[in-house]
N, C-alpha and C. Protein backbone atom coordinates (compact mmCIF):
# COMPACT_ATOMS: atom_id res chain seq x y z
N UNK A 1 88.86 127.01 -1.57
CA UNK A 1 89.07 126.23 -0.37
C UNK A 1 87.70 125.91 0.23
N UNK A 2 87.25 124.39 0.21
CA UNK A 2 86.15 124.11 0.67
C UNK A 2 86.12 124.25 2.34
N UNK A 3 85.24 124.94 3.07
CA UNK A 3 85.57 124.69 4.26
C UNK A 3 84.09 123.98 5.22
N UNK A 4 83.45 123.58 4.18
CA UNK A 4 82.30 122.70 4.70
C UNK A 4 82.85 121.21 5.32
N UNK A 5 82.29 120.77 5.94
CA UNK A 5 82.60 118.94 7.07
C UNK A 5 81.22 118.63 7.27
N UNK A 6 81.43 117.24 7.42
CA UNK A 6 80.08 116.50 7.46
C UNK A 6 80.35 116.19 8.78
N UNK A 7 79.16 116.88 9.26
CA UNK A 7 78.49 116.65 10.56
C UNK A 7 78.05 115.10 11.24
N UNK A 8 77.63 114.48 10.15
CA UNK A 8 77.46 112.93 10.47
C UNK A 8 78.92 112.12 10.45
N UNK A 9 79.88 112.32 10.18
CA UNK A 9 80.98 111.56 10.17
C UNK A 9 81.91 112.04 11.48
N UNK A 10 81.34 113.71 11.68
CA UNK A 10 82.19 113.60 13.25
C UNK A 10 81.51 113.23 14.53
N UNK A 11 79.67 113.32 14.24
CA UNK A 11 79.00 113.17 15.57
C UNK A 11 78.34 111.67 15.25
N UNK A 12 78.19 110.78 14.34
CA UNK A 12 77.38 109.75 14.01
C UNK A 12 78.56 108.59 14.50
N UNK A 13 78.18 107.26 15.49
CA UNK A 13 79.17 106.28 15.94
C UNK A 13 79.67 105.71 14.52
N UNK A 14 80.92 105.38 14.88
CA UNK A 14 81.76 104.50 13.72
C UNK A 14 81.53 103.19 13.79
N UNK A 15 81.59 102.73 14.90
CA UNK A 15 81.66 101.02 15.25
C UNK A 15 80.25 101.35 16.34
N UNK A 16 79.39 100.02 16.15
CA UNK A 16 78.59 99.70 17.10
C UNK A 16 78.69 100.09 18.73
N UNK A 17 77.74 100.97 19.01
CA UNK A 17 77.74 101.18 20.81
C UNK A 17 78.05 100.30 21.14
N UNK A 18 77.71 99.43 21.49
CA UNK A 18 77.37 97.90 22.12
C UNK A 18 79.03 97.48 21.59
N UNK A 19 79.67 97.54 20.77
CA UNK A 19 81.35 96.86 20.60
C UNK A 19 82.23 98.01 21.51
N UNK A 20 82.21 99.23 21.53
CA UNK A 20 82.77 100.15 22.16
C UNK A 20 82.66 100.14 23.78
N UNK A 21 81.27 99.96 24.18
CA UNK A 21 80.64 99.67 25.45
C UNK A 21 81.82 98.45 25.89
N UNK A 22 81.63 97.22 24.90
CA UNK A 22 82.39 95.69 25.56
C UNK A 22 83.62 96.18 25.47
N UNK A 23 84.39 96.72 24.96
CA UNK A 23 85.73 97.05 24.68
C UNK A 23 86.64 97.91 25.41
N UNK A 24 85.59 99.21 25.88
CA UNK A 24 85.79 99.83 26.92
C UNK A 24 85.95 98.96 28.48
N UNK A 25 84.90 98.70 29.12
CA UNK A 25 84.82 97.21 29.76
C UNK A 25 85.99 96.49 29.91
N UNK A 26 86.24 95.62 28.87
CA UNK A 26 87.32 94.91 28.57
C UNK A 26 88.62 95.30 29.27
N UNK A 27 88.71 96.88 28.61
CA UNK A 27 90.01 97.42 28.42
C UNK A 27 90.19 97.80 30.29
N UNK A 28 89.47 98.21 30.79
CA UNK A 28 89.27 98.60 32.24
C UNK A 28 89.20 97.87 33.40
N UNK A 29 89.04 96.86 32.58
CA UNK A 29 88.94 95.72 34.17
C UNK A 29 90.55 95.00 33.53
N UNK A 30 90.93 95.08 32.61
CA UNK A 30 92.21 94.39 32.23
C UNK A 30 93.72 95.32 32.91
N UNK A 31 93.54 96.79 32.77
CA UNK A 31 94.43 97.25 33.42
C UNK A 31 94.23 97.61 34.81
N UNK A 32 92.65 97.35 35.02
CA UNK A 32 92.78 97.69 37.21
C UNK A 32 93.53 96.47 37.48
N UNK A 33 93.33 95.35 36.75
CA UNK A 33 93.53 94.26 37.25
C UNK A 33 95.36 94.23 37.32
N UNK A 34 95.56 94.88 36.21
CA UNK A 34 96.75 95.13 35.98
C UNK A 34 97.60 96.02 36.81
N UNK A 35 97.39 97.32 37.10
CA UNK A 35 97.50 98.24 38.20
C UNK A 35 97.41 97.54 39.21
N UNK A 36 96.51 96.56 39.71
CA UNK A 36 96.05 96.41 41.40
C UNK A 36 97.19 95.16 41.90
N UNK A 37 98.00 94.78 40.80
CA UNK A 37 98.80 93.31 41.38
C UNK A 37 100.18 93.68 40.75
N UNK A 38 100.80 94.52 39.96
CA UNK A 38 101.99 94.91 39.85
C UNK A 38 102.63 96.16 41.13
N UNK A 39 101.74 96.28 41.79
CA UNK A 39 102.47 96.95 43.44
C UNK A 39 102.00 98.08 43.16
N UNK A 40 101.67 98.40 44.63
CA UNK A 40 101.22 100.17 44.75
C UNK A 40 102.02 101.18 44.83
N UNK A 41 103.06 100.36 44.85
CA UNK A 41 104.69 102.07 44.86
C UNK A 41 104.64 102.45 43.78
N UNK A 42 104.41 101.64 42.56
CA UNK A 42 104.31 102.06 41.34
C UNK A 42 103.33 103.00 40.56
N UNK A 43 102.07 103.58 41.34
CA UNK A 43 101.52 104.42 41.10
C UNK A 43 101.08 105.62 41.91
N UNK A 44 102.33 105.78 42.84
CA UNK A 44 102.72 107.10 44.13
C UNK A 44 101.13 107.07 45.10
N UNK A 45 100.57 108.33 45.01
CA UNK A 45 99.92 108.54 46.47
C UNK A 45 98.23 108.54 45.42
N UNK A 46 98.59 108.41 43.86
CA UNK A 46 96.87 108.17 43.41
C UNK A 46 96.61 106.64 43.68
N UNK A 47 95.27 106.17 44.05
CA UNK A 47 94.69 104.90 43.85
C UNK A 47 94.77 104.32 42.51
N UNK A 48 94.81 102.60 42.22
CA UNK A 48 94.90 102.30 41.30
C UNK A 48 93.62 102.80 39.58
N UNK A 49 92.43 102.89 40.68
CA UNK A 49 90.96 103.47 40.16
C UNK A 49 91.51 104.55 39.39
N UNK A 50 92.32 105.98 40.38
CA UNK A 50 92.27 107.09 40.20
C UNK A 50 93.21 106.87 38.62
N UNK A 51 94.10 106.54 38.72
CA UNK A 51 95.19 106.77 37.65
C UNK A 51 94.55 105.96 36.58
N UNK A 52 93.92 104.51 36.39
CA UNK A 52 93.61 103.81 35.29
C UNK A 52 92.75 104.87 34.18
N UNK A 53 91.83 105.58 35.32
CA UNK A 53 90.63 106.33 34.54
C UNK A 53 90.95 107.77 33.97
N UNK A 54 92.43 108.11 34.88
CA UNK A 54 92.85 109.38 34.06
C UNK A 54 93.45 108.82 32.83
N UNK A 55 94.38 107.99 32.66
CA UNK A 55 95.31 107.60 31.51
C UNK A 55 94.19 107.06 30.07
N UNK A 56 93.31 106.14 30.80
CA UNK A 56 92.35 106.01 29.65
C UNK A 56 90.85 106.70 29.21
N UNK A 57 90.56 107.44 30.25
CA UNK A 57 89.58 108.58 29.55
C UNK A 57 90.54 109.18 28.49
N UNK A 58 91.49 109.78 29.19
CA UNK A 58 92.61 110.36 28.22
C UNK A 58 92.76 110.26 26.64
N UNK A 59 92.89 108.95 26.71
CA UNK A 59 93.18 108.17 25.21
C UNK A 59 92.11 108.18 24.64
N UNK A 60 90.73 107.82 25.62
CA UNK A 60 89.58 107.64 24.81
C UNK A 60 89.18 108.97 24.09
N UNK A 61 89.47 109.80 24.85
CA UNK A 61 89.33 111.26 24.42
C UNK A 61 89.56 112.04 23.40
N UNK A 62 91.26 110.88 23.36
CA UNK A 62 92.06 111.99 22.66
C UNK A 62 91.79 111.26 20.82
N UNK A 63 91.13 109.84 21.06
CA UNK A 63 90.64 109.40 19.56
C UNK A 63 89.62 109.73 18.79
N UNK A 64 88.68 110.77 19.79
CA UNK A 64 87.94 111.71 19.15
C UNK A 64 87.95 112.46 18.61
N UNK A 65 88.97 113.47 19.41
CA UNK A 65 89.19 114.63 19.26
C UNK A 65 90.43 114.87 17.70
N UNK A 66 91.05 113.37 17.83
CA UNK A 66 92.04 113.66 16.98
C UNK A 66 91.41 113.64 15.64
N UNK A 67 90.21 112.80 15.43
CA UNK A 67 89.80 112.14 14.04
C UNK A 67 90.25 110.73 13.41
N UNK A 68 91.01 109.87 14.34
CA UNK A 68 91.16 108.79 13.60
C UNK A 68 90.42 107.77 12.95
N UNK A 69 89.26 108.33 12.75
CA UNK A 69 88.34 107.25 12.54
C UNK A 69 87.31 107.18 13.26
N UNK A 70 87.58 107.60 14.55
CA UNK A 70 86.31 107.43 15.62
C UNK A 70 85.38 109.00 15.38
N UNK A 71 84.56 108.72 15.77
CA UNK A 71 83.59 109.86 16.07
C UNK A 71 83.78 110.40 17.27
N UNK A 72 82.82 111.54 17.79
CA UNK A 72 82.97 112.32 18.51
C UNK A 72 81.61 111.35 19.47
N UNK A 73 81.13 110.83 19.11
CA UNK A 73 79.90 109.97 19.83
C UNK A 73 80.69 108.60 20.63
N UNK A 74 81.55 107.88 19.41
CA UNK A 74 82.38 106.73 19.56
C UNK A 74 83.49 107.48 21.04
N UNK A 75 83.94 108.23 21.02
CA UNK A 75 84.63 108.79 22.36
C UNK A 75 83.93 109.32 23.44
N UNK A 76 82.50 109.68 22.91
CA UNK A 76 82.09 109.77 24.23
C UNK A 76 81.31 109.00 25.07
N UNK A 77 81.24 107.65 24.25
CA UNK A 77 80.20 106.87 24.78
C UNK A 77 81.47 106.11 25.74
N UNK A 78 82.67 106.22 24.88
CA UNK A 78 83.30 104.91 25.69
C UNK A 78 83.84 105.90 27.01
N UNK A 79 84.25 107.28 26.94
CA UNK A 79 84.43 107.47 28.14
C UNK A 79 83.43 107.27 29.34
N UNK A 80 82.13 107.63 28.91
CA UNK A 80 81.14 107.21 29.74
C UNK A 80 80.71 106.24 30.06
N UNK A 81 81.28 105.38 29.51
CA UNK A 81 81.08 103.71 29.73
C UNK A 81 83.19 103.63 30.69
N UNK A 82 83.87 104.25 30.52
CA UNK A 82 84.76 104.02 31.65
C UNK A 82 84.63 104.76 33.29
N UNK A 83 83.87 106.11 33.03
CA UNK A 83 83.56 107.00 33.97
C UNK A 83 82.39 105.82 34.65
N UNK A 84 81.69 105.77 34.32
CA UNK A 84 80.45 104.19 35.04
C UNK A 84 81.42 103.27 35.81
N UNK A 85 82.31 102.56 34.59
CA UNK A 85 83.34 101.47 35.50
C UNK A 85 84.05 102.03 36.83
N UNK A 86 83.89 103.26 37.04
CA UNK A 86 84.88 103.66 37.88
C UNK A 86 84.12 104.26 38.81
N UNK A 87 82.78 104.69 38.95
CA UNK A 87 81.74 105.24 39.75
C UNK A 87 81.10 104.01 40.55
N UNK A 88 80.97 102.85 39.53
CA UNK A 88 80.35 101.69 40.01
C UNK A 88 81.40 101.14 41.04
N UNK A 89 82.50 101.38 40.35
CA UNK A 89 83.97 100.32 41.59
C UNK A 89 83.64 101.15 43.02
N UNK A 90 84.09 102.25 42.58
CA UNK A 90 83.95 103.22 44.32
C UNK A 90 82.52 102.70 45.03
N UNK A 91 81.23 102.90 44.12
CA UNK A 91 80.09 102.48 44.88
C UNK A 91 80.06 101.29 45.12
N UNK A 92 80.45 100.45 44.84
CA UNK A 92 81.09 99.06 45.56
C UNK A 92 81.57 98.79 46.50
N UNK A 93 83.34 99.22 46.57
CA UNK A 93 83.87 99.89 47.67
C UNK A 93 83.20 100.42 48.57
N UNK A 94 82.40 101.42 49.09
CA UNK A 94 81.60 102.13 49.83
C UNK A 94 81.00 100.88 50.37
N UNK A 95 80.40 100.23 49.80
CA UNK A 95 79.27 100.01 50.33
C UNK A 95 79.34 98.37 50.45
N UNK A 96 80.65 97.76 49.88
CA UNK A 96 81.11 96.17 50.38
C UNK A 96 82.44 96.17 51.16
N UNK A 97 82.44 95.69 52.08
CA UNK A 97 84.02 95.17 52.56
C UNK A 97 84.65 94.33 52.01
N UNK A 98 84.12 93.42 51.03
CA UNK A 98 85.15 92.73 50.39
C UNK A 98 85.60 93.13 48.84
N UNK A 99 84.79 93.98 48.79
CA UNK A 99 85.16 94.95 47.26
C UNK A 99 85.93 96.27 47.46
N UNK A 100 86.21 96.65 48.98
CA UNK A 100 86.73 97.37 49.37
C UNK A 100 88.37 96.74 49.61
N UNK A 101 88.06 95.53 50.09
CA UNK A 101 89.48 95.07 50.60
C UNK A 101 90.43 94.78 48.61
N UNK A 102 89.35 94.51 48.01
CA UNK A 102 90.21 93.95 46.33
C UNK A 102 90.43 95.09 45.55
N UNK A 103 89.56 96.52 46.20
CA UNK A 103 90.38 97.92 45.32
C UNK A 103 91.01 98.53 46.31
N UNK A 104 91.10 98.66 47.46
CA UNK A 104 91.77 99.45 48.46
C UNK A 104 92.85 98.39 48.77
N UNK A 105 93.99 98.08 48.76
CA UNK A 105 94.68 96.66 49.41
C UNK A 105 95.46 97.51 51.03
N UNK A 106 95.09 96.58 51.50
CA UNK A 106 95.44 96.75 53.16
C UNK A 106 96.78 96.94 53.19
N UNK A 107 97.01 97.80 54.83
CA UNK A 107 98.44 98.09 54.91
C UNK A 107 99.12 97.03 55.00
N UNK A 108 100.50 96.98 54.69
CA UNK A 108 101.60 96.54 54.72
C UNK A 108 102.49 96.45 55.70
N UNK A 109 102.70 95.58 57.08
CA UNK A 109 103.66 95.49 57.77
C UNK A 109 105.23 95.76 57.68
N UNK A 110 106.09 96.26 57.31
CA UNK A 110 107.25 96.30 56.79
C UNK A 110 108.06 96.19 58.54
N UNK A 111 107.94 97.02 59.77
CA UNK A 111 108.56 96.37 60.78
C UNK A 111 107.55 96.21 61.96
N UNK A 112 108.36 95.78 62.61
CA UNK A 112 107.16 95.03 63.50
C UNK A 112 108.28 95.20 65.21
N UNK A 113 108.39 95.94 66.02
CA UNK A 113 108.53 95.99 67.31
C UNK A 113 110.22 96.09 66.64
N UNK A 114 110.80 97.07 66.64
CA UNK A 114 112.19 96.93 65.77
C UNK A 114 112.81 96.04 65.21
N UNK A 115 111.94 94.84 64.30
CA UNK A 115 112.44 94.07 63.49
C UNK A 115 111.74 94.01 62.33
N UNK A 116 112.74 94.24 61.12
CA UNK A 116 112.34 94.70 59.37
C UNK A 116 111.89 92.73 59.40
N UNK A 117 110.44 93.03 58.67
CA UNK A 117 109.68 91.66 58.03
C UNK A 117 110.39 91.24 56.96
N UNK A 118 111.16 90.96 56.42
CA UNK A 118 112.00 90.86 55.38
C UNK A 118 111.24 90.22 53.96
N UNK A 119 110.43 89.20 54.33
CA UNK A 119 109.56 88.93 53.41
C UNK A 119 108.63 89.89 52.95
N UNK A 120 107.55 90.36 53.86
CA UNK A 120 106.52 92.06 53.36
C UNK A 120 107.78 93.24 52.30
N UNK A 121 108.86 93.27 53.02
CA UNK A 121 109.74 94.35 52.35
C UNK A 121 110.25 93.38 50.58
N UNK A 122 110.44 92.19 50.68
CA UNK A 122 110.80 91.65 49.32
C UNK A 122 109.82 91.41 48.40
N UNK A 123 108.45 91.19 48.89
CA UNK A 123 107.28 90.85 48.47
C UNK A 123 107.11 92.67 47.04
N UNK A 124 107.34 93.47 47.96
CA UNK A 124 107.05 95.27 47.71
C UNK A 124 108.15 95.98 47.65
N UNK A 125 109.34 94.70 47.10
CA UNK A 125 110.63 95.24 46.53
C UNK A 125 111.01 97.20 47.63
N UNK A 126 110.78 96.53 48.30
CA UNK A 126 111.45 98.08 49.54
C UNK A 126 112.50 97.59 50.00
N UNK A 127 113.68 98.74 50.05
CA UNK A 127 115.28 98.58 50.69
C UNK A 127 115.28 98.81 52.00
N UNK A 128 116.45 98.67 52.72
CA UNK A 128 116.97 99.15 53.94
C UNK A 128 117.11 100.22 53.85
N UNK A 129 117.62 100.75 52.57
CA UNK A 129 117.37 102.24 52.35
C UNK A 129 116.73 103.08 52.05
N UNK A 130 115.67 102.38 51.75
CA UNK A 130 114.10 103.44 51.58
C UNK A 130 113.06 103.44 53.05
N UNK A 131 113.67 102.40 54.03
CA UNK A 131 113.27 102.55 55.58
C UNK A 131 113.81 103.59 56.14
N UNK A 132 115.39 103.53 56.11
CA UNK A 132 115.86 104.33 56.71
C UNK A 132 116.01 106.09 56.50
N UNK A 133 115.62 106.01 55.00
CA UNK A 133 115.17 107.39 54.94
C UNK A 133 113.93 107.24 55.58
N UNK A 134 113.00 107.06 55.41
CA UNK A 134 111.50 107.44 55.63
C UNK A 134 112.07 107.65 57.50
N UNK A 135 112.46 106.71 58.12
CA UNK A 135 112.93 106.97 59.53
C UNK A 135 113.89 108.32 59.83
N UNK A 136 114.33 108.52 58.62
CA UNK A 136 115.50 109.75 59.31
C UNK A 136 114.30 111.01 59.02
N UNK A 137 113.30 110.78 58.04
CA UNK A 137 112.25 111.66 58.12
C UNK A 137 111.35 112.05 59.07
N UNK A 138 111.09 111.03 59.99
CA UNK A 138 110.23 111.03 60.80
C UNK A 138 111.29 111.44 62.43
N UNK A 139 112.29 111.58 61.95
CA UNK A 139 113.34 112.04 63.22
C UNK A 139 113.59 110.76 64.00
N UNK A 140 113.67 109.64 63.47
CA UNK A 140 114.07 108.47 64.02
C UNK A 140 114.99 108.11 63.23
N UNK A 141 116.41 107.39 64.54
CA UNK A 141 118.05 107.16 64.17
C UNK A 141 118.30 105.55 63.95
N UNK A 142 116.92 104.56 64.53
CA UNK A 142 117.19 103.24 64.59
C UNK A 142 116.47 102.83 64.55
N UNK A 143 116.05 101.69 63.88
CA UNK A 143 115.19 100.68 63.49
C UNK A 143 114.25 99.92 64.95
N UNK A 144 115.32 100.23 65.95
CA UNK A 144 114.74 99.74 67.32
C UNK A 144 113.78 100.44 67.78
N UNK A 145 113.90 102.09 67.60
CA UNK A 145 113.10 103.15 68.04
C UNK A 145 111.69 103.05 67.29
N UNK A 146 111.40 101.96 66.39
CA UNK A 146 110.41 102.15 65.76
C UNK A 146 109.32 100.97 66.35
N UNK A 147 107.83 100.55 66.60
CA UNK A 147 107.17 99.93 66.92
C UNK A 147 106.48 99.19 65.64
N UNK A 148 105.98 100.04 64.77
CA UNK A 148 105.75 99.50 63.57
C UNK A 148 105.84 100.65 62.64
N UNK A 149 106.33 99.95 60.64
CA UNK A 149 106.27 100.64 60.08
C UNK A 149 105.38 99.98 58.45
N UNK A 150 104.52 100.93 58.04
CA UNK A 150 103.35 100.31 57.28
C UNK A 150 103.75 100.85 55.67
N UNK A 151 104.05 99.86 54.88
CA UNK A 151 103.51 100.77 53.20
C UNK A 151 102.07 100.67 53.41
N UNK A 152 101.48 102.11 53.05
CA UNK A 152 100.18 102.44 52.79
C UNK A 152 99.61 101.95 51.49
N UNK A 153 98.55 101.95 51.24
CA UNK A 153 98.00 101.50 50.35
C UNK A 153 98.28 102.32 48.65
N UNK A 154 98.31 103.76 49.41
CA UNK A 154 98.90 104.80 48.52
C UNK A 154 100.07 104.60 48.06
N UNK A 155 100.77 103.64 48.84
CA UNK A 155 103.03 103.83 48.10
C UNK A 155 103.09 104.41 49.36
N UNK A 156 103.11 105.43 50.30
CA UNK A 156 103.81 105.89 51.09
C UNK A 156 103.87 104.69 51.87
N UNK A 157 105.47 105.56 53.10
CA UNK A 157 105.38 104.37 54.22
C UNK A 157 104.94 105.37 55.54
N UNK A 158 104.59 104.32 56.16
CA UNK A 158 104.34 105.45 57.97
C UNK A 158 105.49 104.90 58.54
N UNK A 159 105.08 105.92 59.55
CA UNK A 159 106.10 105.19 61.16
C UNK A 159 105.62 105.39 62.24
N UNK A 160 105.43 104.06 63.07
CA UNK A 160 104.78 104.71 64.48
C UNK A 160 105.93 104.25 65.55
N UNK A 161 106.96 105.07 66.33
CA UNK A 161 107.39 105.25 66.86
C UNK A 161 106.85 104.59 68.15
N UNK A 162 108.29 103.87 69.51
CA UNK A 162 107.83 103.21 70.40
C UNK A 162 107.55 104.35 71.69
N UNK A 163 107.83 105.75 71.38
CA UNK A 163 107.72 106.70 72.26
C UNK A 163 106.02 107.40 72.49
């Protein structure tokens, strides 16, 4: 039983830095973009940033580790080329308001002085019945008792009460 492995075939890149680098890239601005306009209920209380970069470090990771072909260099360059995409977005964010407003998306009006916006709620596919729980949560019995109520940027909703 041979139990020798070549060291250059698990640590030496398979495909060009520079194709892995664009591809990574590619792949990251295609699903924020993707994440950031199919609705924020759909990815609970993580940011769209937070979840893209767990699911695809993940993968990038896991094509190393498995041996399909890639190297152990080829997975780590591209995670580090997604960990960048995602250090650079936040330092963006931080430090622009309008790169803040296109990864953070602003709250959501859903009522407004006890009347449901009906358009904001169809826009973000929310029920009468996903208000009125969140209201029976907050110890409120009527839609009147409420002043405004916001989907957060996270998926949750608030409630600010007229008391």
């Amino acid at each position: 039983m041979d139990l020798s492995f070549d060291w250059h075939h698990v640590l030496a890149f398979s495909i060009s830095p520079l194709e892995t680098m664009l591809r990574g890239t590619l792949m990251y601005w295609f699903l924020f973009l993707l994440f950031r306009f199919i609705g924020r209920r759909d990815v609970g209380s993580l940011g769209i940033a937070d979840l893209l970069i767990i699911v695809i470090v993940a993968d990038a990771a896991q094509n190393g580790m498995a041996g399909k072909g890639d190297s152990v260099a080829d997975a780590a360059l591209l995670v580090g080329t997604l960990v960048l995409w995602n250090r650079l977005l936040d330092l963006g964010a931080y430090l622009s308001p309008a790169i803040r407003r296109f990864v953070d998306p602003q709250p959501v009006m859903l009522v407004r002085n006890g009347r449901k916006l009906r358009a904001n709620m169809a826009r973000h596919a929310i029920t009468d019945e996903e208000l009125e729980s969140q209201m029976r949560q907050e110890g409120v019995s009527s839609v009147e008792e409420v002043k405004a109520m916001y989907l957060e940027p996270g998926g949750k909703i608030s409630v600010i009460t007229n008391k």
